[in-house]
Protein backbone atom coordinates (compact mmCIF):
# COMPACT_ATOMS: atom_id res chain seq x y z
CA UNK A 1 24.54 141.72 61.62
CA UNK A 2 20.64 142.57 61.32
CA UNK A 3 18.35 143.50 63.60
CA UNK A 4 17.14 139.85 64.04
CA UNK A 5 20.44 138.49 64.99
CA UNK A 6 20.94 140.75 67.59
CA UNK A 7 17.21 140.04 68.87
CA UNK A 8 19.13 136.16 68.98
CA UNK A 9 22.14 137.61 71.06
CA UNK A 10 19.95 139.13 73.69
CA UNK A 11 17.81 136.05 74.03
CA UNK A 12 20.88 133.85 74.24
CA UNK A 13 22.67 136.46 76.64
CA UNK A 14 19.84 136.00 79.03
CA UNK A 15 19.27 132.41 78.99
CA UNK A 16 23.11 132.35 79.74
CA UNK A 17 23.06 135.26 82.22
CA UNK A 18 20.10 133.11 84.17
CA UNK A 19 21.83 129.75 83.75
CA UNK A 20 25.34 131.41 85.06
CA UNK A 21 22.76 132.87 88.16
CA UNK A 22 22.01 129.30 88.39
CA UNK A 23 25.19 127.68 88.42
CA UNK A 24 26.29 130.23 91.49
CA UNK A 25 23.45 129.52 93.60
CA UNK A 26 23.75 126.06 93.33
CA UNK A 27 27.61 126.30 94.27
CA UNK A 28 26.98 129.42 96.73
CA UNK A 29 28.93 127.46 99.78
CA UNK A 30 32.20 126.95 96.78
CA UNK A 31 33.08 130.43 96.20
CA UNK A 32 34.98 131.39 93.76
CA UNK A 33 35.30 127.93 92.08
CA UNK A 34 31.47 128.76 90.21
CA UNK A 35 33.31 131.32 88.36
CA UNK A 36 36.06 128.40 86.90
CA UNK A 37 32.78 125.85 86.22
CA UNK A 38 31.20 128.25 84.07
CA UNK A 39 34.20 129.59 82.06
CA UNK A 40 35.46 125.69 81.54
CA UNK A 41 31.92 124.79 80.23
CA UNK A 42 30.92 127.64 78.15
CA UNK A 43 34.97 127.38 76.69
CA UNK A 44 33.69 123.63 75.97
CA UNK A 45 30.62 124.72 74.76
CA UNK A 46 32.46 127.22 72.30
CA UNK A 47 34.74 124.71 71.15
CA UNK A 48 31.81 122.22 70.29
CA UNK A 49 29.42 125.07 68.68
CA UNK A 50 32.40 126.11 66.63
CA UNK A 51 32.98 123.00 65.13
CA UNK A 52 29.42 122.05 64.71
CA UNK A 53 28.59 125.23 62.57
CA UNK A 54 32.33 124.92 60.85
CA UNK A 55 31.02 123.70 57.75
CA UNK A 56 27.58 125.13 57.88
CA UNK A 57 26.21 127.56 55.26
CA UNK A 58 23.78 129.03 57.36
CA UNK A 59 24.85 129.09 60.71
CA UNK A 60 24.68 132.83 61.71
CA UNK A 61 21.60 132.61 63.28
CA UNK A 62 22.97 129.53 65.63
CA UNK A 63 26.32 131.18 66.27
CA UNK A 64 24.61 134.20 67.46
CA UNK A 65 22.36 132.82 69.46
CA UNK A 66 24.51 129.61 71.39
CA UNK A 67 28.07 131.22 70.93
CA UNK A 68 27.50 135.07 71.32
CA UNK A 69 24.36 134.78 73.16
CA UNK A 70 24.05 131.82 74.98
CA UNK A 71 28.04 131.57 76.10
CA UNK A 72 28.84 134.81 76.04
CA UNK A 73 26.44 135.38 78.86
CA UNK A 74 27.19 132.11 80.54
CA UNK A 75 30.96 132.68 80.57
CA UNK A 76 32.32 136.01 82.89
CA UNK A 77 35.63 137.24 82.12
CA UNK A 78 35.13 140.26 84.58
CA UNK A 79 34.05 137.71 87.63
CA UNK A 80 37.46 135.94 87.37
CA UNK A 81 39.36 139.27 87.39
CA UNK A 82 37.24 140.50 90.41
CA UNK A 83 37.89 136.86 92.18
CA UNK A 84 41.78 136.34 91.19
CA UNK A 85 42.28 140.12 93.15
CA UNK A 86 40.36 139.23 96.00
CA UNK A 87 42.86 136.16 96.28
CA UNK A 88 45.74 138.51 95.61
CA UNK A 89 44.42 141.10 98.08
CA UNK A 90 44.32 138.46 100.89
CA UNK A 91 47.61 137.19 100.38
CA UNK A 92 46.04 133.67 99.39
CA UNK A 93 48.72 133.55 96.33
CA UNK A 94 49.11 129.62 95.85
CA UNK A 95 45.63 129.95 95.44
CA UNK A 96 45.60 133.10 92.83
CA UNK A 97 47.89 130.93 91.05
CA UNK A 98 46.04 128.03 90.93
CA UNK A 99 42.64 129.54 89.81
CA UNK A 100 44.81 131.77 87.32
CA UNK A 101 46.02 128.60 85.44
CA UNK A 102 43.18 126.51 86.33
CA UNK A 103 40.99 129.09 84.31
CA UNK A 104 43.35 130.09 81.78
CA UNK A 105 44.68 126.54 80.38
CA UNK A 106 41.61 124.44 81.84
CA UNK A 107 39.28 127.00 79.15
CA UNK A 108 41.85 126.04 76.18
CA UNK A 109 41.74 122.80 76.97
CA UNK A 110 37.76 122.42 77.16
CA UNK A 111 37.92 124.69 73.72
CA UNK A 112 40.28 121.28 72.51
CA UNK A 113 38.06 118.96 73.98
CA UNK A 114 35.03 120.53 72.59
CA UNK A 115 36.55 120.54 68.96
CA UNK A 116 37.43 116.88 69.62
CA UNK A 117 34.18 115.47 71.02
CA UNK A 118 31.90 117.39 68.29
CA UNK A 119 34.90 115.54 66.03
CA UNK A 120 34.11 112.13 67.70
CA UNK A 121 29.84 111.99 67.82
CA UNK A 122 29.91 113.58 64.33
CA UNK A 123 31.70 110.60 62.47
C-alpha cells in the first residue's frame, strides 16, 4: 500500500470517526444501543462496498478509502467490548446477551444484506 492510499485511510478514518461522534450524540439519551447502530450499518456498508468493488480492476483507492477508512472508523469493536462488560458488571445479563447476539449475528446479517442489495440495484 503507497503512501497515497494510506493518505485515503486517514481521510476515510476521520470522516467515519466524526460521523460515529455523530451518530452518539444524536442517540446520547439510548446508551449503549449507538454502539449496535453503527456496527450494523458500517457491517452493511462493508457488505455493499465489497460487492461493488468485487469485480473492479481498480478499486484500491475506493476500498481504502470507504471500507478501511470510512467503516473502519465508523464501526468500534472496542466500544462494544467496553459496553457488553459494563452490562456484565451490573448484573444486567439478559441484556449482555441480547446486545452480544444482537451485534454479533445482526453485523453478519447486514454484511448478507449488503451483498444482496448491491446484488439487487446492480442488475
Amino acid at each position: 500500500m503507497g503512501f497515497k492510499l494510506f493518505l485515503f485511510v486517514a481521510a476515510g478514518g476521520a470522516c467515519g470517526s466524526v460521523l460515529r461522534a455523530f451518530v452518539g450524540l444524536l442517540m446520547k439519551s439510548f446508551l449503549p444501543w449507538p454502539t449496535l447502530v453503527v456496527n450494523l450499518a458500517g457491517a452493511f456498508l462493508i457488505g455493499f462496498f465489497v460487492r461493488f468493488t468485487e469485480n473492479s480492476t481498480n478499486a484500491e483507492t475506493f476500498r481504502a478509502f470507504w471500507i478501511v477508512g470510512v467503516c473502519g472508523g465508523f464501526t468500534t469493536f472496542s466500544t462494544f467490548g467496553l459496553d457488553l462488560m459494563n452490562f456484565i458488571k451490573t448484573g444486567h445479563w439478559t441484556h449482555a446477551f441480547l446486545y452480544l447476539s444482537l451485534n454479533l449475528f445482526g453485523t453478519l446479517l447486514a454484511i448478507f444484506l449488503g451483498f444482496r442489495f448491491y446484488s439487487v440495484i446492480s442488475s
